[in-house]
N, C-alpha and C. Protein backbone atom coordinates (compact mmCIF):
# COMPACT_ATOMS: atom_id res chain seq x y z
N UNK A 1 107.09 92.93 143.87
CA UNK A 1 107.46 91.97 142.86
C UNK A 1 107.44 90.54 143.41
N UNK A 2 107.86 90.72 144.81
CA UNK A 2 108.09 89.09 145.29
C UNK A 2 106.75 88.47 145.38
N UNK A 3 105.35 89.52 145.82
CA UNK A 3 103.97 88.85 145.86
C UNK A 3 103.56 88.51 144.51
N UNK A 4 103.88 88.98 143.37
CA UNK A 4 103.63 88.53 141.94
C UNK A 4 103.69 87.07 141.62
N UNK A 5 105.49 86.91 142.03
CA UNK A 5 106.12 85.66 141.73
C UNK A 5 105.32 84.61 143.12
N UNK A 6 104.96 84.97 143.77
CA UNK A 6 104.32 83.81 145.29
C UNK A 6 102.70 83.51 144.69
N UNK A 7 101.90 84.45 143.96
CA UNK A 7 100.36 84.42 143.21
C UNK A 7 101.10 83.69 142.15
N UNK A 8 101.77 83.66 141.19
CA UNK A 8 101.98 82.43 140.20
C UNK A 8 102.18 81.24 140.76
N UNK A 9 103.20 81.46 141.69
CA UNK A 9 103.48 79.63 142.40
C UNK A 9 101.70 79.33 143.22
N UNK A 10 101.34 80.22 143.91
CA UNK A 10 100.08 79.44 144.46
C UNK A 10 98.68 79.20 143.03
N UNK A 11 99.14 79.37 142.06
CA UNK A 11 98.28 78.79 141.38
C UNK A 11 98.68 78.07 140.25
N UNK A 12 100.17 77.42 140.78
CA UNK A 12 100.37 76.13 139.94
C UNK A 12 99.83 74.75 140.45
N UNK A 13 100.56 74.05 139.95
CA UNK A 13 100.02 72.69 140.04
C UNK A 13 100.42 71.55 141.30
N UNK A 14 101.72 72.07 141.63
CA UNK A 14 102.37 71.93 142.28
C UNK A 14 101.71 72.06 144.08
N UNK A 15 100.61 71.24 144.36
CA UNK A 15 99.76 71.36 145.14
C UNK A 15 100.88 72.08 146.96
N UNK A 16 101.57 71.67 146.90
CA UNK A 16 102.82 71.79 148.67
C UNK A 16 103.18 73.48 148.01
N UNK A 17 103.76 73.28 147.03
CA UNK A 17 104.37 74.37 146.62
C UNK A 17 103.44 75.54 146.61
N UNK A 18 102.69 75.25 145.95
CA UNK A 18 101.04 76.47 146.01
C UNK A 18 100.67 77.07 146.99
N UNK A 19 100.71 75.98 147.98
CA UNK A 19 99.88 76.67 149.43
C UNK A 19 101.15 77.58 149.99
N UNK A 20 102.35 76.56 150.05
CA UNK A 20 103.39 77.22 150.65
C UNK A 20 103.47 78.89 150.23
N UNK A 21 103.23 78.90 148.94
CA UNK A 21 103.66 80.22 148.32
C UNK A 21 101.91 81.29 149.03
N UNK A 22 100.93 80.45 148.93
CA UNK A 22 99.88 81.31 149.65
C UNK A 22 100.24 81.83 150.61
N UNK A 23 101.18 80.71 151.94
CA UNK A 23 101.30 80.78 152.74
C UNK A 23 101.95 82.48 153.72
N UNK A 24 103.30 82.29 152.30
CA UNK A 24 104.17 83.62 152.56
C UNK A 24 103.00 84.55 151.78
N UNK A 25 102.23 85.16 151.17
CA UNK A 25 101.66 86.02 150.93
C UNK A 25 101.07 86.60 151.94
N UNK A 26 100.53 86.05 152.51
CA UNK A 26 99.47 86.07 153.54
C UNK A 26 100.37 86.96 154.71
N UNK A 27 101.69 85.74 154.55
CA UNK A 27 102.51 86.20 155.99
C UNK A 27 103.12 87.83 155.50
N UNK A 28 103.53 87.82 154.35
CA UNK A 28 104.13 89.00 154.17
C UNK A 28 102.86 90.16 154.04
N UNK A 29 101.46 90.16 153.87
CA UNK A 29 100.65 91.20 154.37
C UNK A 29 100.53 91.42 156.01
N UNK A 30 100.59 90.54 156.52
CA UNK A 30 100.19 90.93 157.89
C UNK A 30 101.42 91.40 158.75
N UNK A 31 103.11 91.01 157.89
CA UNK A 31 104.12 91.99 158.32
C UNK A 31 104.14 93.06 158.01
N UNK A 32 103.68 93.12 156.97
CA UNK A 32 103.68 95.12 156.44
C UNK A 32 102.42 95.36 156.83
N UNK A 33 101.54 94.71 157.28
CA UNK A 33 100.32 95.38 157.93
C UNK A 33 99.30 96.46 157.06
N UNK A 34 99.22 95.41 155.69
CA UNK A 34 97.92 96.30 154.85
C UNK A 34 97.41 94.72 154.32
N UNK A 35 96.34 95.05 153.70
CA UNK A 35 95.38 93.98 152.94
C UNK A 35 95.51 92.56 153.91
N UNK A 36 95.11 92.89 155.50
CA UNK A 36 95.01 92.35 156.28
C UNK A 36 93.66 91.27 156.10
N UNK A 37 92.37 91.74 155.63
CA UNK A 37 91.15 91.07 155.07
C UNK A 37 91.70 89.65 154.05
N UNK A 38 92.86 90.30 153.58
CA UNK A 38 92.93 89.23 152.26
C UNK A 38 94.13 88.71 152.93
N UNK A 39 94.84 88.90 153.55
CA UNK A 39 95.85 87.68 154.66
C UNK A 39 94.78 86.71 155.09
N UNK A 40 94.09 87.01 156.32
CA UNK A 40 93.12 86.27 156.52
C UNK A 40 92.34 85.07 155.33
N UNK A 41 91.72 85.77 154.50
CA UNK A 41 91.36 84.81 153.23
C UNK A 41 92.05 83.71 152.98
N UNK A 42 93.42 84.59 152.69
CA UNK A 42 94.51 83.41 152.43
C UNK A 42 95.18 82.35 152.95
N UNK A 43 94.82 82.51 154.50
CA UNK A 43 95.07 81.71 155.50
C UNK A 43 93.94 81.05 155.70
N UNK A 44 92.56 80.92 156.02
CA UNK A 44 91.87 80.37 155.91
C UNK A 44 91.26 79.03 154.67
N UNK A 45 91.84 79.72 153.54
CA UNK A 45 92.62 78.90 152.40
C UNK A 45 93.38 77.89 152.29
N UNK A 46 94.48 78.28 152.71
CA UNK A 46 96.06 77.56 153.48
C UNK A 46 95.43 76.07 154.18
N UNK A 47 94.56 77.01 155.42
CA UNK A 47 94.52 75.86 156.72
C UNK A 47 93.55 74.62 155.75
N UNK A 48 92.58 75.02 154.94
CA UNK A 48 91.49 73.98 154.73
C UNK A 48 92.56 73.09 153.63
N UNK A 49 93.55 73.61 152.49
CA UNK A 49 94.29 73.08 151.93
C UNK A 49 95.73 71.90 152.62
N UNK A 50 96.06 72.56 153.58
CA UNK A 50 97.24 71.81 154.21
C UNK A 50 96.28 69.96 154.51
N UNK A 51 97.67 69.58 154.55
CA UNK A 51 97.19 68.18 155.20
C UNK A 51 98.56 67.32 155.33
N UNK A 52 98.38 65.84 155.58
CA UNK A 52 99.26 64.87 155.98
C UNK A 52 100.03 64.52 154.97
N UNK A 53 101.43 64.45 154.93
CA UNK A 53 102.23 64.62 153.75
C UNK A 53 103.42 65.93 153.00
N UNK A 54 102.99 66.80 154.17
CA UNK A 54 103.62 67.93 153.65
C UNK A 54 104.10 68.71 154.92
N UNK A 55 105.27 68.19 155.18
CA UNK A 55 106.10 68.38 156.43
C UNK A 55 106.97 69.77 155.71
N UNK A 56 107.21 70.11 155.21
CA UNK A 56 107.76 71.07 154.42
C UNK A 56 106.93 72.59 154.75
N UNK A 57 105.78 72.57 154.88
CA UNK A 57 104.80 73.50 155.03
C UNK A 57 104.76 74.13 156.33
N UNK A 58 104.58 75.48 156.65
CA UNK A 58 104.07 75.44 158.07
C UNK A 58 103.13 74.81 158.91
N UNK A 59 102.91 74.47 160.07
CA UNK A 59 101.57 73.60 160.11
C UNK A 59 100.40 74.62 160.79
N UNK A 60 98.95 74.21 161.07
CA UNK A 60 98.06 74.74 161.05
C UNK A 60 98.10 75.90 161.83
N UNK A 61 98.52 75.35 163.12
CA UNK A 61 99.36 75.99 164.54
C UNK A 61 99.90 77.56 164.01
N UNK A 62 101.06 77.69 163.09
CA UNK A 62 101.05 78.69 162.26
C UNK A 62 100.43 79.54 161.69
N UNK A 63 99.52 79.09 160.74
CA UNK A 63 98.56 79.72 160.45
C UNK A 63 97.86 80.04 161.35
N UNK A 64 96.97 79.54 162.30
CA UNK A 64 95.92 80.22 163.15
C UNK A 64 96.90 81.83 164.08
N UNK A 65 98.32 81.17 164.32
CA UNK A 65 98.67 82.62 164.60
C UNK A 65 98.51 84.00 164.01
N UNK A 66 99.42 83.44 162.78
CA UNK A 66 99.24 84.32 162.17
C UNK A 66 97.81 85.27 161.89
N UNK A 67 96.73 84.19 161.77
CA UNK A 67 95.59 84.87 161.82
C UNK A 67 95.01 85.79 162.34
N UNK A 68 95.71 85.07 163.68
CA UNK A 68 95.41 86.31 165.49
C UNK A 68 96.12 87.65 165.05
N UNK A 69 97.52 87.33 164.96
CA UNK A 69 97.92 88.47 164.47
C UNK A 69 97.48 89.60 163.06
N UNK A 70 96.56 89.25 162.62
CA UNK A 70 95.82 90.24 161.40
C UNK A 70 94.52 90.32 162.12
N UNK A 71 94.21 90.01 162.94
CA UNK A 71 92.99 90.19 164.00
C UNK A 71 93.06 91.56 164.88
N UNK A 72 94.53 91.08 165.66
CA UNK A 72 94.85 92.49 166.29
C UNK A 72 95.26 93.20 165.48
N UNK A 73 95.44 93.53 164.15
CA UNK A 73 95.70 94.54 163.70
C UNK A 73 94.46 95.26 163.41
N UNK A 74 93.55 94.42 163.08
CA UNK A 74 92.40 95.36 162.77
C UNK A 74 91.69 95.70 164.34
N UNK A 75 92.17 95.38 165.29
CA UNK A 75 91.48 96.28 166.51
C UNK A 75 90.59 95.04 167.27
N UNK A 76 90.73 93.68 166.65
CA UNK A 76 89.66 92.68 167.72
C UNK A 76 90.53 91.98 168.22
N UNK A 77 90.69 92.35 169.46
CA UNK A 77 90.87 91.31 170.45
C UNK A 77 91.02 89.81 171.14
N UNK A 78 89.72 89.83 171.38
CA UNK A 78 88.68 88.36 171.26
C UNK A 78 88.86 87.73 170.37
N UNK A 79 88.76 88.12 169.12
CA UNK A 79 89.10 86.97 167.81
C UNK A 79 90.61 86.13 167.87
N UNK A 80 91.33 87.82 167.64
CA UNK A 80 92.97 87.28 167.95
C UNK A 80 92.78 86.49 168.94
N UNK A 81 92.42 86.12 170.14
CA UNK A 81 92.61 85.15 171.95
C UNK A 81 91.98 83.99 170.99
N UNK A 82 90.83 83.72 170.18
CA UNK A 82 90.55 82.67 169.87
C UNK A 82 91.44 82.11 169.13
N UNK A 83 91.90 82.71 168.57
CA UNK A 83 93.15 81.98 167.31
C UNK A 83 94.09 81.65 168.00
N UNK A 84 94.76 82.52 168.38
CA UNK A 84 95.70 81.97 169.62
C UNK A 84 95.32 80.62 170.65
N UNK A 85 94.87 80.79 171.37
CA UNK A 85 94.13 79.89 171.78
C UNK A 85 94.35 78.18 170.99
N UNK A 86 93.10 78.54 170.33
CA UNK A 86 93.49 77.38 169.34
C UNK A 86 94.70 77.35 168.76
N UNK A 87 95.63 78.07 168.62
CA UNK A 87 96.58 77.65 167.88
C UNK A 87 97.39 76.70 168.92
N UNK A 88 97.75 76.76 170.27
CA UNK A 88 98.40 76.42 171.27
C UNK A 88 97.29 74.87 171.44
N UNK A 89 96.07 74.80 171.18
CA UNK A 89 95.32 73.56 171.71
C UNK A 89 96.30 72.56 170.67
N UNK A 90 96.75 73.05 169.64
CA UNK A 90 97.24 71.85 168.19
C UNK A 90 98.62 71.90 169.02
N UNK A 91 99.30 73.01 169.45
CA UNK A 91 100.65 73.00 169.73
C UNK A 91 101.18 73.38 170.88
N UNK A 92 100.74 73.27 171.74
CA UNK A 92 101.14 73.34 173.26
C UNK A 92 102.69 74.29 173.72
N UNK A 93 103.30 73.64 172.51
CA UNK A 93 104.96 74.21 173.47
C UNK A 93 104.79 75.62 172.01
N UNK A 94 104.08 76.47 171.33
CA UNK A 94 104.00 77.32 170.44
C UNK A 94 104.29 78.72 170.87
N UNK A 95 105.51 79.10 170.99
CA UNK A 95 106.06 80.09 171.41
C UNK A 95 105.64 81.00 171.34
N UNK A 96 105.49 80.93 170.18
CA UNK A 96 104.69 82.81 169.55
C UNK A 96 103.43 83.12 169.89
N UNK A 97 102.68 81.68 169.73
CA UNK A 97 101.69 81.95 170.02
C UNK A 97 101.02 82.07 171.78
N UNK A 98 101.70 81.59 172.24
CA UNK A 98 101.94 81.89 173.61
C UNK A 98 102.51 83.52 174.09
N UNK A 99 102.95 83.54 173.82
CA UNK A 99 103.71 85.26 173.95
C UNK A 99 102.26 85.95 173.32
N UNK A 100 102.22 85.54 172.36
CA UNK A 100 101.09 87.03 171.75
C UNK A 100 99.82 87.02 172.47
N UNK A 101 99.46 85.84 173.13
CA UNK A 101 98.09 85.40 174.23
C UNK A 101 98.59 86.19 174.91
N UNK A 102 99.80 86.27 176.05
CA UNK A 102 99.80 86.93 177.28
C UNK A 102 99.77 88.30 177.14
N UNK A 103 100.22 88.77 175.80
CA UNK A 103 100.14 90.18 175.58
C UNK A 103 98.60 90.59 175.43
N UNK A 104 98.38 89.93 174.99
CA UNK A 104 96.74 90.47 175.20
C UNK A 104 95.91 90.52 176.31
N UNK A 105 96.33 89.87 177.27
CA UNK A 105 96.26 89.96 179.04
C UNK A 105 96.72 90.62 179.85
């Protein structure tokens, strides 16, 4: 029910609010770990939508984790290290994303 109500907010008008609500969709597939293809989508979405002005939002850094993390779920590796990776080049002190790099090492 809660992904129902997050697909209406990401396709209002309400441009911060929209993505934001993409944002948790995305995040809440790749915690329950199904429709991992369409997390991804949605994050790739997210990142080209975000921009300057919307401190409220997660920032890109976020998203690319998250990405890694629906990467290793489907079994690639390498992809996840690139996301990661990049996610730490935007954010250096990025906790999570630091932890989930070394685990893959």
């Amino acid at each position: 029910e809660a992904d129902l109500q997050f697909a209406k907010l990401a396709e209002g008008e309400d441009r911060e609010l929209a993505l934001g609500a993409l944002y948790q969709r995305a995040r809440t597939r790749i915690l329950g770990a199904y429709q991992l293809d369409e997390a991804i989508a949605m994050l790739e979405k997210y990142i080209k939508g975000i921009g300057a002005g919307m401190p409220h939002l997660p920032p890109k850094a976020a998203a690319l984790w998250r990405m890694g993390l629906a990467e290793e779920g489907f079994g690639r590796p390498e992809q996840a290290r690139g996301l990661y990776e990049e996610a730490l080049r935007l954010e250096p002190d990025f906790k999570e994303a630091r932890t989930a790099l070394k685990k893959l090492k």
